[in-house]
Each structure stands twice: as C-alpha cells, then as structure tokens.
Protein backbone atom coordinates (compact mmCIF):
# COMPACT_ATOMS: atom_id res chain seq x y z
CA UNK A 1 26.12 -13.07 17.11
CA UNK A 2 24.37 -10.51 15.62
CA UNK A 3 24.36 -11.46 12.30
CA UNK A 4 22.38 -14.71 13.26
CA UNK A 5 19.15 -12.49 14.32
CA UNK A 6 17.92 -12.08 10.49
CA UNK A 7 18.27 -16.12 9.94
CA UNK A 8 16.13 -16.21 13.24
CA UNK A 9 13.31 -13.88 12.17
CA UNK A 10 13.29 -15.52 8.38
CA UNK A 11 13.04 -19.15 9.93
CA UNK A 12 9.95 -17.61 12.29
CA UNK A 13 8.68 -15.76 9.18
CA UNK A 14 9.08 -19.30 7.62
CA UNK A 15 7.35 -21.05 10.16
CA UNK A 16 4.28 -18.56 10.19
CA UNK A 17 4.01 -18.95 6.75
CA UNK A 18 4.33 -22.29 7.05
CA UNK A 19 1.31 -22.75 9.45
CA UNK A 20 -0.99 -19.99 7.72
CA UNK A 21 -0.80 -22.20 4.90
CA UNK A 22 -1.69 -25.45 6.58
CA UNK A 23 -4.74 -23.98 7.81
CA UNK A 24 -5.83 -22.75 4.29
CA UNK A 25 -4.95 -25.70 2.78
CA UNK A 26 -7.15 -27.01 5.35
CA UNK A 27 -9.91 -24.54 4.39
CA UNK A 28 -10.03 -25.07 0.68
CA UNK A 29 -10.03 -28.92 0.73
CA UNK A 30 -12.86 -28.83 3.02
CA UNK A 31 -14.77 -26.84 0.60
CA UNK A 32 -13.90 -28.98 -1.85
CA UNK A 33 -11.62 -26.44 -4.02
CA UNK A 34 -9.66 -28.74 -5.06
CA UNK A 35 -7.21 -26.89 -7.63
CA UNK A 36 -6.56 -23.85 -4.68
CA UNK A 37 -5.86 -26.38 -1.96
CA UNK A 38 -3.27 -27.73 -5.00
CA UNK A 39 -1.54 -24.85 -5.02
CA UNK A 40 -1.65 -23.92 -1.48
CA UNK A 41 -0.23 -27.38 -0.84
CA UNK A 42 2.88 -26.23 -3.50
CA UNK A 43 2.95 -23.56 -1.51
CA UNK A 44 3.34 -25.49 1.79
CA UNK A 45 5.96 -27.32 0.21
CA UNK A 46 7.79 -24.42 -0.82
CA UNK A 47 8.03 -22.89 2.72
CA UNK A 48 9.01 -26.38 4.15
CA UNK A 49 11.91 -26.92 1.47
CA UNK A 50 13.19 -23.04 2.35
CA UNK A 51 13.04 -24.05 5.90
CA UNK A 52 15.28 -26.87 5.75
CA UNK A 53 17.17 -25.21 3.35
CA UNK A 54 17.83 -22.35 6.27
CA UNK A 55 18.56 -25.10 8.67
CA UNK A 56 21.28 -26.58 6.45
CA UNK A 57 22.74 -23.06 5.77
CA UNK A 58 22.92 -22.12 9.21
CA UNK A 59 24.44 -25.34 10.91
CA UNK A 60 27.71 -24.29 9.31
CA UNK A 61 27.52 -20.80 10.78
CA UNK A 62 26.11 -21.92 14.73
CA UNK A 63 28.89 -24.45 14.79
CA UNK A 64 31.60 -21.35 14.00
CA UNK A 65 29.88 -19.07 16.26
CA UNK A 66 29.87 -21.92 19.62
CA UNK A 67 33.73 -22.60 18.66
CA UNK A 68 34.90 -18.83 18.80
C-alpha cells in the first residue's frame, strides 16, 4: 500500500495545478490577453489529460491491491 502514496500526492499535485490554472485562465481572458489565456488553456488541458492518464494507470494497480 505504500507504493500507492506517490500516485496520491501526483493526482493532488495534478489537481492543484489543475485549479491554479483555471483561475488564471480566468484572469487573462478577463483582461482580454487573449494569446496567454491560449496557452494557459493548453496548459489546463495538459494537466487534465495527465490526470486521467493517472486514473487509467492506477485502476489496474487499486484493483490488485483490494484482491490481495
């Protein structure tokens, strides 16, 4: 069970990131900077896709870990 603590903090690190980046996003399309809310929007993307991309990686593992 221990090894599942590192997949824990990267999917909150994920999340945080996640969220920071919402809000900025936020920010720089209200100020109308539209090329930087772009890219922060990329960015957004990227942390969603690595999220579900630790999901999918993990099932395999929890599944394992409840049958032992």
């Amino acid at each position: 069970m221990a090894h599942m603590q590192p997949l824990k903090r990267q999917a909150e690190t994920l999340e945080y990131i996640q969220s920071m980046l919402g809000q900025l996003r936020s920010m720089a399309a209200g100020e109308s900077f539209d090329m930087l809310a772009y890219l922060i929007e990329m960015a957004h993307l990227e942390a969603s896709d690595a999220l579900r991309s630790n999901a999918v990686s993990d099932a395999p593992r929890q599944k394992r870990d409840q049958s032992s």
